[in-house]
Protein backbone atom coordinates (compact mmCIF):
# COMPACT_ATOMS: atom_id res chain seq x y z
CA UNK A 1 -33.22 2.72 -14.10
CA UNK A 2 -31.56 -0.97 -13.18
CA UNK A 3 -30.07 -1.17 -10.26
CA UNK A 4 -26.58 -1.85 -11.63
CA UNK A 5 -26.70 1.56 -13.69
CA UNK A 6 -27.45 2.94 -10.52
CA UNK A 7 -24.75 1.05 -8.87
CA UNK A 8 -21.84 2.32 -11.24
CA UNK A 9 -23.43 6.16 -11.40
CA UNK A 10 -22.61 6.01 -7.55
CA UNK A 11 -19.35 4.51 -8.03
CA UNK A 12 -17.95 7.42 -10.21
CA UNK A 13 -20.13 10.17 -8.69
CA UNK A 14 -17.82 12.79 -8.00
CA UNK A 15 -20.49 14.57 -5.75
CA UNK A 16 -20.59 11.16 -4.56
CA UNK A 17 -17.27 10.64 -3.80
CA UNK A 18 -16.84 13.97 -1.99
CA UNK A 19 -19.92 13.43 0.10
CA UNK A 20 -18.72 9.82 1.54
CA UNK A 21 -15.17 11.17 1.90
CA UNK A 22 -16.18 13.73 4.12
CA UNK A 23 -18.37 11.05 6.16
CA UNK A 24 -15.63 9.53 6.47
CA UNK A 25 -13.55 11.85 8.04
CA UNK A 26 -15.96 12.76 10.62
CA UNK A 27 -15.60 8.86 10.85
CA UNK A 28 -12.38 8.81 11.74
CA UNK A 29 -12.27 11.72 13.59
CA UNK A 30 -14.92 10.58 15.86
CA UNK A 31 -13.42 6.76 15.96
CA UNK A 32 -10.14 7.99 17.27
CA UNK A 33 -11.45 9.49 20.33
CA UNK A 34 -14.25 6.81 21.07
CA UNK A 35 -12.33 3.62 20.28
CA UNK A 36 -8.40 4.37 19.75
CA UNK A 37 -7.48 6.41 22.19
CA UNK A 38 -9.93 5.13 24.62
CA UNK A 39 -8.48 1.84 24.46
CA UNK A 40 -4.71 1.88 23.20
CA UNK A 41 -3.74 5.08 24.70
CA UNK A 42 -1.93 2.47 27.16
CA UNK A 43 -0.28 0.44 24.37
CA UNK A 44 1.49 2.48 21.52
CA UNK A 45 0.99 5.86 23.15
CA UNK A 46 -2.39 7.14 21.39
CA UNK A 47 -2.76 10.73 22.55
CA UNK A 48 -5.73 13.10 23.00
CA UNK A 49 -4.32 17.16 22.79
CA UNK A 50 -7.20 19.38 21.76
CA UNK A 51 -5.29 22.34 20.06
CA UNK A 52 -7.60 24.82 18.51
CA UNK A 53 -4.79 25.93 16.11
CA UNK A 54 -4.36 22.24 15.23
CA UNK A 55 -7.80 22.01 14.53
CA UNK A 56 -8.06 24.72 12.64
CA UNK A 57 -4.94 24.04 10.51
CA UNK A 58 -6.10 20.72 10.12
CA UNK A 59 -9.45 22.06 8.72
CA UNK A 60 -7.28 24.02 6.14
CA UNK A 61 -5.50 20.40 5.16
CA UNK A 62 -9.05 19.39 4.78
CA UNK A 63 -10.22 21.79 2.40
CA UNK A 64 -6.50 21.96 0.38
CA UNK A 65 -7.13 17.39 0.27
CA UNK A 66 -10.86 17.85 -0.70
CA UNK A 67 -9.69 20.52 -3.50
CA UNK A 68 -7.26 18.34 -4.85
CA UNK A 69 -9.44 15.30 -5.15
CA UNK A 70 -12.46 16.46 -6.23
CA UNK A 71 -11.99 19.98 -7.73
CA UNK A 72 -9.33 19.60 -10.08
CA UNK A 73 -10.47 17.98 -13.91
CA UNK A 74 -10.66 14.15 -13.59
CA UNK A 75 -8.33 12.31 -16.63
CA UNK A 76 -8.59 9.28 -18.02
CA UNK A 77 -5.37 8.30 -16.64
CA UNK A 78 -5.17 6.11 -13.54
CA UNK A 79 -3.60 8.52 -11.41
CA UNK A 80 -7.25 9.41 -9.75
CA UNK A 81 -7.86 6.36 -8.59
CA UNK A 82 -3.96 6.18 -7.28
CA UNK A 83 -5.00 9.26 -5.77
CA UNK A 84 -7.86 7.67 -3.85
CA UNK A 85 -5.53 4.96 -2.03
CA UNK A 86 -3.51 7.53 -0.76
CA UNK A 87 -6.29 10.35 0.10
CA UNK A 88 -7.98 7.37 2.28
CA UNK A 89 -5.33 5.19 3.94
CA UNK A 90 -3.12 7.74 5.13
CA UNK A 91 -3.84 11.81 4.16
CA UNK A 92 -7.38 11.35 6.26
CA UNK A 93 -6.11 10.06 9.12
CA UNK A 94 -2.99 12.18 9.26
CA UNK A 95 -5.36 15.32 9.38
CA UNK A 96 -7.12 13.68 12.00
CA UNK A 97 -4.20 12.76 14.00
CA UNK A 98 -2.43 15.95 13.32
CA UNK A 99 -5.75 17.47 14.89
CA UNK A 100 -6.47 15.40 17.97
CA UNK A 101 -3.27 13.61 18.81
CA UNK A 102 -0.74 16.33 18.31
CA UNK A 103 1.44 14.42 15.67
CA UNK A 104 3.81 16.34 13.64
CA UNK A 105 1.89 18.95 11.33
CA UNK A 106 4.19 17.40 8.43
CA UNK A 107 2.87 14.23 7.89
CA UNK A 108 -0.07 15.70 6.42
CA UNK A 109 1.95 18.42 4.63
CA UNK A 110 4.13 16.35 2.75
CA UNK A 111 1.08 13.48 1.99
CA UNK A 112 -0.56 16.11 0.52
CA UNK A 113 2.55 17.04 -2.06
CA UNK A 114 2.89 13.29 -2.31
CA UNK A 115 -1.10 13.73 -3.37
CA UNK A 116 -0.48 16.79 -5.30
CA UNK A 117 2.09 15.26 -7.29
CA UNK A 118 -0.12 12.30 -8.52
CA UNK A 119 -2.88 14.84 -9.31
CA UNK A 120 -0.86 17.65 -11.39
CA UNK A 121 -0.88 17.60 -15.23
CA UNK A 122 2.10 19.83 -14.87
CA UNK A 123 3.26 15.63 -13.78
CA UNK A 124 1.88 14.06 -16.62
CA UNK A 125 3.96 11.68 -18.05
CA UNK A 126 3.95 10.17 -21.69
CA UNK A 127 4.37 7.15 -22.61
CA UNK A 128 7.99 6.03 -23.86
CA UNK A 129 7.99 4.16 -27.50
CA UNK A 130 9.90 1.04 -26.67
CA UNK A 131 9.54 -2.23 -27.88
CA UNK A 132 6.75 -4.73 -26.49
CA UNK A 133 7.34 -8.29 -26.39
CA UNK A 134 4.97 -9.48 -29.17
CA UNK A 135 1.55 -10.94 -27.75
CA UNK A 136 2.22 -14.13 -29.75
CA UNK A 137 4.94 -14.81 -26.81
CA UNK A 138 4.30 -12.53 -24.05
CA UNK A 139 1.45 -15.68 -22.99
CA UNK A 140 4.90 -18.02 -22.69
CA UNK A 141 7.01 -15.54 -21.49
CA UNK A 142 5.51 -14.74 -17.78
CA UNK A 143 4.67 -18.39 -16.86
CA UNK A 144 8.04 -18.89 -17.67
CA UNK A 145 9.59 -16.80 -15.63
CA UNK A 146 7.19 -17.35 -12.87
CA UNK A 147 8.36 -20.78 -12.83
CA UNK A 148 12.16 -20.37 -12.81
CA UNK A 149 11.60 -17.74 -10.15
CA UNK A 150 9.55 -20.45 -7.84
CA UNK A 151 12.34 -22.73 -8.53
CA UNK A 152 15.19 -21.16 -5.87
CA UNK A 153 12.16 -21.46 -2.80
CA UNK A 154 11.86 -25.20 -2.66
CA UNK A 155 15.45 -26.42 -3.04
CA UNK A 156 16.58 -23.40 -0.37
CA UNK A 157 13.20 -24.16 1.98
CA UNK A 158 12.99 -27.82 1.06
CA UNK A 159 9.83 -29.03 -0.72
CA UNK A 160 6.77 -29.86 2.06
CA UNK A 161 3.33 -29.76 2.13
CA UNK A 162 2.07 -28.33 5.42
CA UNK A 163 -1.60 -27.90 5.16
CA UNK A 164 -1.83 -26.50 8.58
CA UNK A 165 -0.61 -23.20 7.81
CA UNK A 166 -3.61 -21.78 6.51
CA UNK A 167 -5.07 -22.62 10.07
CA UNK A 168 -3.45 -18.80 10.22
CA UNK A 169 -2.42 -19.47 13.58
CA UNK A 170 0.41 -19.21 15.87
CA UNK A 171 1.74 -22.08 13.83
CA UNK A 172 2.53 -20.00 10.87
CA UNK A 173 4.91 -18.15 12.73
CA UNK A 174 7.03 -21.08 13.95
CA UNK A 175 6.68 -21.92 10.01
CA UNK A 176 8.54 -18.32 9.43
CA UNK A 177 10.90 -18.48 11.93
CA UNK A 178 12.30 -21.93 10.82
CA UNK A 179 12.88 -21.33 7.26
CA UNK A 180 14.24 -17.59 7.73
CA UNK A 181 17.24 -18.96 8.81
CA UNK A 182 17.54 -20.86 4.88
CA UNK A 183 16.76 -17.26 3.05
CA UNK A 184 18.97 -16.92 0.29
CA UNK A 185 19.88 -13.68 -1.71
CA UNK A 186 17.69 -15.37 -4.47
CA UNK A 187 14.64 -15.65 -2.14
CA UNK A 188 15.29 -12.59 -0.30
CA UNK A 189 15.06 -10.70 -3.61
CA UNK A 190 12.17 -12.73 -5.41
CA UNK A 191 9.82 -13.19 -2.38
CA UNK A 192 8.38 -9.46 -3.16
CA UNK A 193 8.52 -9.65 -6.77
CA UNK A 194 6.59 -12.76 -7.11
CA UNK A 195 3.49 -12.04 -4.23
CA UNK A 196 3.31 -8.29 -5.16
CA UNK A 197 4.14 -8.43 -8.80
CA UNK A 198 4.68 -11.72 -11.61
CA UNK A 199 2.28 -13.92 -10.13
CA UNK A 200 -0.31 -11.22 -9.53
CA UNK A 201 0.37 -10.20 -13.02
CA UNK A 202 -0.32 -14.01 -14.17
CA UNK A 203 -3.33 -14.22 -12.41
CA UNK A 204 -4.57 -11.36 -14.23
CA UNK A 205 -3.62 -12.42 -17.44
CA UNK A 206 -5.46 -15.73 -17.06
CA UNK A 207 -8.60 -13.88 -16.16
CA UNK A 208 -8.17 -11.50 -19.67
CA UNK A 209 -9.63 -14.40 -21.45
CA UNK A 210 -10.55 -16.82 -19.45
CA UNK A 211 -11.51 -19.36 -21.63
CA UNK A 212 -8.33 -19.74 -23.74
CA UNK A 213 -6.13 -18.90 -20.64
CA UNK A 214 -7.49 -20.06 -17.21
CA UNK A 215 -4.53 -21.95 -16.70
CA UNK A 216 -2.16 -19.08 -16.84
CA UNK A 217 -4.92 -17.50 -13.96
CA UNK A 218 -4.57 -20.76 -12.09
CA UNK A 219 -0.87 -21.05 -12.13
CA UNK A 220 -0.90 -17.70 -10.60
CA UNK A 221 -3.35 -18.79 -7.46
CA UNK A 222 -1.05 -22.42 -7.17
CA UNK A 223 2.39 -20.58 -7.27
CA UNK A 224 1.08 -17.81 -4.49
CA UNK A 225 -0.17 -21.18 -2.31
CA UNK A 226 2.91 -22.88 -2.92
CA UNK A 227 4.65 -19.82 -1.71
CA UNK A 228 2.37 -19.63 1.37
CA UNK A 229 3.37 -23.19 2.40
CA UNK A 230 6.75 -22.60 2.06
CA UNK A 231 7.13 -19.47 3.92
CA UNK A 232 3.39 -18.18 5.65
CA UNK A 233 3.18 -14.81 5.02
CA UNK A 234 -0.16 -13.43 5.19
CA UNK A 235 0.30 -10.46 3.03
CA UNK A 236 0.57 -12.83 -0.45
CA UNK A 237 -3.69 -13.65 0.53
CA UNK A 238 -4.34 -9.42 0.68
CA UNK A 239 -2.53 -9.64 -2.69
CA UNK A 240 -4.59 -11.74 -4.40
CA UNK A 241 -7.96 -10.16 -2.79
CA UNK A 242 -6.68 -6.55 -4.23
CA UNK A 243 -5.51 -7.93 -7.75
CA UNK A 244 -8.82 -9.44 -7.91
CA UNK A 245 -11.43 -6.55 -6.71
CA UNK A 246 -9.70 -4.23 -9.20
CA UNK A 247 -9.61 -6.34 -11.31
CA UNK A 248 -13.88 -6.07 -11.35
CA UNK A 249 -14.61 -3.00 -12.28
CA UNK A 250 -13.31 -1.33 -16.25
CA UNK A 251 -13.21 2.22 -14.65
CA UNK A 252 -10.98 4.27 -13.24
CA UNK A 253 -13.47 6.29 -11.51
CA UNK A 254 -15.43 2.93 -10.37
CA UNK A 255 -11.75 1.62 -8.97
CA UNK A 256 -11.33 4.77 -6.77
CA UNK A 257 -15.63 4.75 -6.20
CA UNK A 258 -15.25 0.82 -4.90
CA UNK A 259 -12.75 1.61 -2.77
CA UNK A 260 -13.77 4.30 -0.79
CA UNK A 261 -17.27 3.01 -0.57
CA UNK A 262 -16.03 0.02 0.79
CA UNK A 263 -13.75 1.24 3.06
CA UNK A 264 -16.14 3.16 4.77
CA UNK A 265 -18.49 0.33 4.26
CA UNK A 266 -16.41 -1.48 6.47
CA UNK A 267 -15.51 0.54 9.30
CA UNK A 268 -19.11 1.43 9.89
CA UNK A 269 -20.01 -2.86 9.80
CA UNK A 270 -17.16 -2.77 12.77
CA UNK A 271 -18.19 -0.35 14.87
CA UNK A 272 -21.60 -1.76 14.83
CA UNK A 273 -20.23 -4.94 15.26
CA UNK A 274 -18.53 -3.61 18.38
CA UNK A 275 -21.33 -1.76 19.71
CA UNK A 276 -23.74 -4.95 19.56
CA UNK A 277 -21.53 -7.50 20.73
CA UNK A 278 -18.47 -5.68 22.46
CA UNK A 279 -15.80 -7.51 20.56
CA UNK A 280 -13.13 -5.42 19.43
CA UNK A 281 -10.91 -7.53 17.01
CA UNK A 282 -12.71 -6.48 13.69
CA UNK A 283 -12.46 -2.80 14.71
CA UNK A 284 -9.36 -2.68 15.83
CA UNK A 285 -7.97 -4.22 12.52
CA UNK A 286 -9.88 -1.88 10.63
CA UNK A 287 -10.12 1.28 12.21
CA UNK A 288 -6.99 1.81 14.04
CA UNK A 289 -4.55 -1.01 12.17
CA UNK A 290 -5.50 0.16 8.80
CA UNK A 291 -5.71 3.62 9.63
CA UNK A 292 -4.15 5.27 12.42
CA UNK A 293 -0.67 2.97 13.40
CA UNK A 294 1.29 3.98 9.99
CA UNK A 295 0.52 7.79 11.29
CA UNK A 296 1.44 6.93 14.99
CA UNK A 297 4.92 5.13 13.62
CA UNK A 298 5.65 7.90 11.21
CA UNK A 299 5.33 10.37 14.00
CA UNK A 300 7.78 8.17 16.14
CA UNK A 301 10.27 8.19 13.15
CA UNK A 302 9.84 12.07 13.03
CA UNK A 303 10.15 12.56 16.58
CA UNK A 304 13.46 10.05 16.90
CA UNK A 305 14.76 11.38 13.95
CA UNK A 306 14.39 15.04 14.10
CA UNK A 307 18.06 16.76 13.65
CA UNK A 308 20.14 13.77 13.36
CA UNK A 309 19.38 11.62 9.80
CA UNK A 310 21.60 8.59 9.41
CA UNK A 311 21.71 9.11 5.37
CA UNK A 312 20.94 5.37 4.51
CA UNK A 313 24.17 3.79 6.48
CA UNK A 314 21.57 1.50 7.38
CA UNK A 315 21.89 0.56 3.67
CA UNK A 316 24.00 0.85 1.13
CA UNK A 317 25.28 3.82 1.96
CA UNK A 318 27.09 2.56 4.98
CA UNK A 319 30.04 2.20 3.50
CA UNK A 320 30.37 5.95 3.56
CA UNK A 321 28.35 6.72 6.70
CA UNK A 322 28.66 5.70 9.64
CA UNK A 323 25.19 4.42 11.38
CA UNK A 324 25.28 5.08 14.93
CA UNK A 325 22.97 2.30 16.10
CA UNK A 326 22.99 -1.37 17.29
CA UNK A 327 19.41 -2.03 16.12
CA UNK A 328 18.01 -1.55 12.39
CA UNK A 329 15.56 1.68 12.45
CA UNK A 330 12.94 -0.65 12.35
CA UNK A 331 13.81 -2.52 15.33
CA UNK A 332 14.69 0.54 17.08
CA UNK A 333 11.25 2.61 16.46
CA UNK A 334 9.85 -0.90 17.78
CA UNK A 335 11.61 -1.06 20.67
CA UNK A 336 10.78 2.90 21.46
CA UNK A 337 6.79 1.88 21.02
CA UNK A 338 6.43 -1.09 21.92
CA UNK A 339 9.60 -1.95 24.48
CA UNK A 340 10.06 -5.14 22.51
CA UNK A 341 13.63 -5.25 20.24
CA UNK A 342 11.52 -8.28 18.25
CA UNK A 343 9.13 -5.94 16.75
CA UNK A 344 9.19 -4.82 13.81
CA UNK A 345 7.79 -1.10 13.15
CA UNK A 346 8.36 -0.73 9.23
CA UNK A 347 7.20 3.05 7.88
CA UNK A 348 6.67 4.88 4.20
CA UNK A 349 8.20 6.80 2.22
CA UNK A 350 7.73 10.44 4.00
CA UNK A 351 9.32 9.21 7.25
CA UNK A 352 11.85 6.98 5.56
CA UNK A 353 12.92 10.09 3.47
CA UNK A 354 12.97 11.83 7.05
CA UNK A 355 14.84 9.44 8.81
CA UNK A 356 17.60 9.23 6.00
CA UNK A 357 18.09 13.01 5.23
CA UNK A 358 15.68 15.35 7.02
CA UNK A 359 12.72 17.50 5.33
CA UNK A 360 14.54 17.48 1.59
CA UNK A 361 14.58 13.62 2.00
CA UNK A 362 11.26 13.69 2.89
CA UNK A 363 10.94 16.01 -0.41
CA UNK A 364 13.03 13.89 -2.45
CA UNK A 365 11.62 10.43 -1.28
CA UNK A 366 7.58 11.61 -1.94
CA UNK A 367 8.44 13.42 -5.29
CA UNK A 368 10.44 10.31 -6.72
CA UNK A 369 7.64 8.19 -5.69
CA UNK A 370 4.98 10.31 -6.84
CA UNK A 371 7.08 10.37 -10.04
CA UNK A 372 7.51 6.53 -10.54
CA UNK A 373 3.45 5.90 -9.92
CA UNK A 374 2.73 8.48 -12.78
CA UNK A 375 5.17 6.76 -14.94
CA UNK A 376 3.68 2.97 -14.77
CA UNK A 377 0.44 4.19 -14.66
CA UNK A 378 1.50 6.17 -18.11
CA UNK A 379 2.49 2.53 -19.49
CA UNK A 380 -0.27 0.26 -17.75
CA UNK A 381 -2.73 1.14 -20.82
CA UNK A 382 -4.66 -1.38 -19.42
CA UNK A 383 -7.34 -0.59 -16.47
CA UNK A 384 -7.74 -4.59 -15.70
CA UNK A 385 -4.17 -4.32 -14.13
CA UNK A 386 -4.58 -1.48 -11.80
CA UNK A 387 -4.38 -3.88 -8.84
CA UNK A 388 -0.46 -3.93 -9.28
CA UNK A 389 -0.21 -0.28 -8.87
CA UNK A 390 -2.62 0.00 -6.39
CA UNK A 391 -0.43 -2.42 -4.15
CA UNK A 392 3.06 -0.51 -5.23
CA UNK A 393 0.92 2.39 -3.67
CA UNK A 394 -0.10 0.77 -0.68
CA UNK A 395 3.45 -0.52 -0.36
CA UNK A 396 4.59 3.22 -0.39
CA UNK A 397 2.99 3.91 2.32
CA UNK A 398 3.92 1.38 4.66
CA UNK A 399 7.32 0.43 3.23
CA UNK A 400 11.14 2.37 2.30
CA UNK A 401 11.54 3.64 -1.22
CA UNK A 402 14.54 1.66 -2.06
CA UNK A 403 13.02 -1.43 -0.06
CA UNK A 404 9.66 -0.91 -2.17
CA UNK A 405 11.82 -0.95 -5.48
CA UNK A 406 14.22 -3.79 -4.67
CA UNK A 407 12.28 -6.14 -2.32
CA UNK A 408 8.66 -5.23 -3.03
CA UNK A 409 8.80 -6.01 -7.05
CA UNK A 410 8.45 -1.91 -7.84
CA UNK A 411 11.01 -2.19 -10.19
CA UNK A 412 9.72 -5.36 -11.42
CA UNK A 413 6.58 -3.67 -11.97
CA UNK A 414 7.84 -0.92 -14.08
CA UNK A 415 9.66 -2.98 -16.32
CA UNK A 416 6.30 -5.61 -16.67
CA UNK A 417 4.54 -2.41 -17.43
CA UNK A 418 7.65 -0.96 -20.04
CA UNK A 419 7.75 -4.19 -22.07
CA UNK A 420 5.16 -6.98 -21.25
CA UNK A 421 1.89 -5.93 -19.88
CA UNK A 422 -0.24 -5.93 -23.54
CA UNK A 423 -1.42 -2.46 -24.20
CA UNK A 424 -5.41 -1.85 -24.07
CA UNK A 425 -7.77 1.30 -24.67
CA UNK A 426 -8.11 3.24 -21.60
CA UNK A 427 -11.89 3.17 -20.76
CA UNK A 428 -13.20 5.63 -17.99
């Protein structure tokens, strides 16, 4: 057998995938007590509370996750791999938190639903007939509007070439702060769609067929740079290395195998890396950024807003409502973690449902996104794009629904997948 058969039997094992899923829960579990909470207890209030009927309820969460993942029939649909991001990044290391740390026991509950949701065929969503743009235009039509969206960043930023920005250093931040005070409502609203969405999506394209269209694939790459030197923001690089990973591999199954292979690839390569040299950068990033703060700040938005939701009058609602606050909820869980009114402590959809109108937001919030992810995956038709729905996902998780749909190009995405993103055979 070659090694690359090999390779891709691994990568959509589902034996496999339960096997290394499992390691890496024991992982994680065993991570949070050596490394987080033995050395940022101090800092964002990591706890240790060893409750056997946590423990054992989290167990049941276990099984209930490792049911729905692995159990149920696989579909050719991209909803598995969908599945995958959210079973890793967040449903994991809520169990685990929910166990050891005595967070609330409905994080995991309602990730699971949101996982549920994704997996059900009761779900399933068919594809609407509406008109495509035809593929004789739809390779004019995106660099076009890629370009005119560029347009408003330079003549509201002012059009400069600072190479020393992608030092990533603490000059990139002066960078930020200096040009947020030109932000426009254009930029403000086309930031998100462009990095998470159109120029992704161009990139992409380019790549399809590379040899008739590698400029469309290196416009992408130039208009994401140009972005970056206009306004530094470090998440437009993690697009590009997600669009581009996906982008790899023609299955589903392979997607969702790549993923949590190298996830766990990675935190393992840390902790060694920790254990032989003591540094604790590359862990922290990985193990507890990655995994364990969106739990911790969901459990502060739980815990602040338990029995008093401000129904979006933080947003467009508060015209109705009146929000009884000086800071934004952002700024306000910050300023409860970290004692700092500057930072920033941004959350996902379960506790933004929370916050806004208790447990049936949280119901509402995880159900419409659950909802809208089955729904462009049902239009994708095209594997080689999953990157753009795996970052809508991530941004789920770490981001407000309506914030995700407005600022964060999920909209955007759902009307590139309705009417421009060129239909393909499914392959799994």
């Amino acid at each position: 057998m070659r090694i690359a058969d090999f390779g891709h039997r691994m990568l959509v094992s589902k034996m496999g995938h339960m096997g290394v899923f499992l390691a890496l829960y024991v992982l994680l579990a065993v991570e949070y007590v050596r490394f987080v909470y033995r050395n940022y207890s101090y800092l964002m209030g990591f706890d240790l509370r060893l409750n056997p009927v946590a423990i054992m309820t989290g167990l049941l969460f276990l099984a209930i996750l490792v049911w729905v993942m692995f159990a149920t029939p696989r579909s050719d649909e991209g909803a598995y791999a969908v599945s995958m991001i959210v079973a890793v990044l967040f449903c994991l290391p809520a169990i685990v938190m929910y166990q050891l740390a005595g967070t609330s026991g409905f994080i995991p509950l309602y990730t699971l639903l949101f996982l549920i949701l994704l997996r059900t065929p009761l779900l399933r969503v068919q594809p609407w007939p509406l008109p495509r743009i035809p593929v004789r235009w739809q390779r004019w039509v995106l660099p076009a509007v890629c370009v005119l969206c560029l347009l408003p960043f330079p003549l509201a930023y002012g059009f400069h070439i600072d190479w020393s920005v992608f030092s990533m250093g603490s000059h990139t931040y002066d960078v930020r702060a200096e040009v947020a005070g030109h932000d426009t409502l254009l930029t403000a609203y086309l930031m998100g769609p462009l990095r998470m969405v159109l120029l992704p999506l161009l990139i992409v394209y380019g790549l399809m067929n590379v040899k008739r269209d590698w400029w469309m694939a290196l416009l992408g790459v130039a208009g994401l740079l140009l972005l970056f030197m206009l306004n530094p923001q470090k998440s437009i690089f993690f697009s590009i290395a997600v669009v581009l990973v996906f982008f790899l591999f023609k299955s589903y199954h392979a997607k969702a195998g790549m993923l949590l292979y190298g996830l766990t690839a990675v935190c393992i390569a840390t902790v060694l890396l920790n254990l032989v040299t003591g540094n604790l950068m590359a862990e922290s990033i990985a193990v507890r950024r990655l995994f364990f703060i969106p739990v911790i700040v969901c459990d502060n938005y739980f815990t602040f807003f338990d029995g008093h939701p401000v129904c979006l009058s933080h947003s467009f609602l508060g015209h109705w409502f009146n929000y009884p606050y000086e800071m934004e909820p952002s700024r306000l869980i910050g300023t409860m973690m970290y004692n700092r009114a500057t930072t920033n402590c941004n959350t996902g959809i379960v506790a933004d449902g929370f916050m806004n109108f208790g447990h049936l937001g949280a119901l509402f919030f995880v159900s419409a996104g659950a909802l809208l992810l089955r729904c462009i995956d049902a239009h994708l038709g095209n594997a080689r794009f999953f990157g753009l729905l795996a970052l809508l996902t991530i941004t789920f998780l770490n981001s407000a629904l309506f914030t995700s749909l407005l600022t964060h190009g999920g909209l955007v995405l759902l009307l590139a997948a309705l009417f421009l993103i060129p239909e393909g055979r499914r392959e799994t």
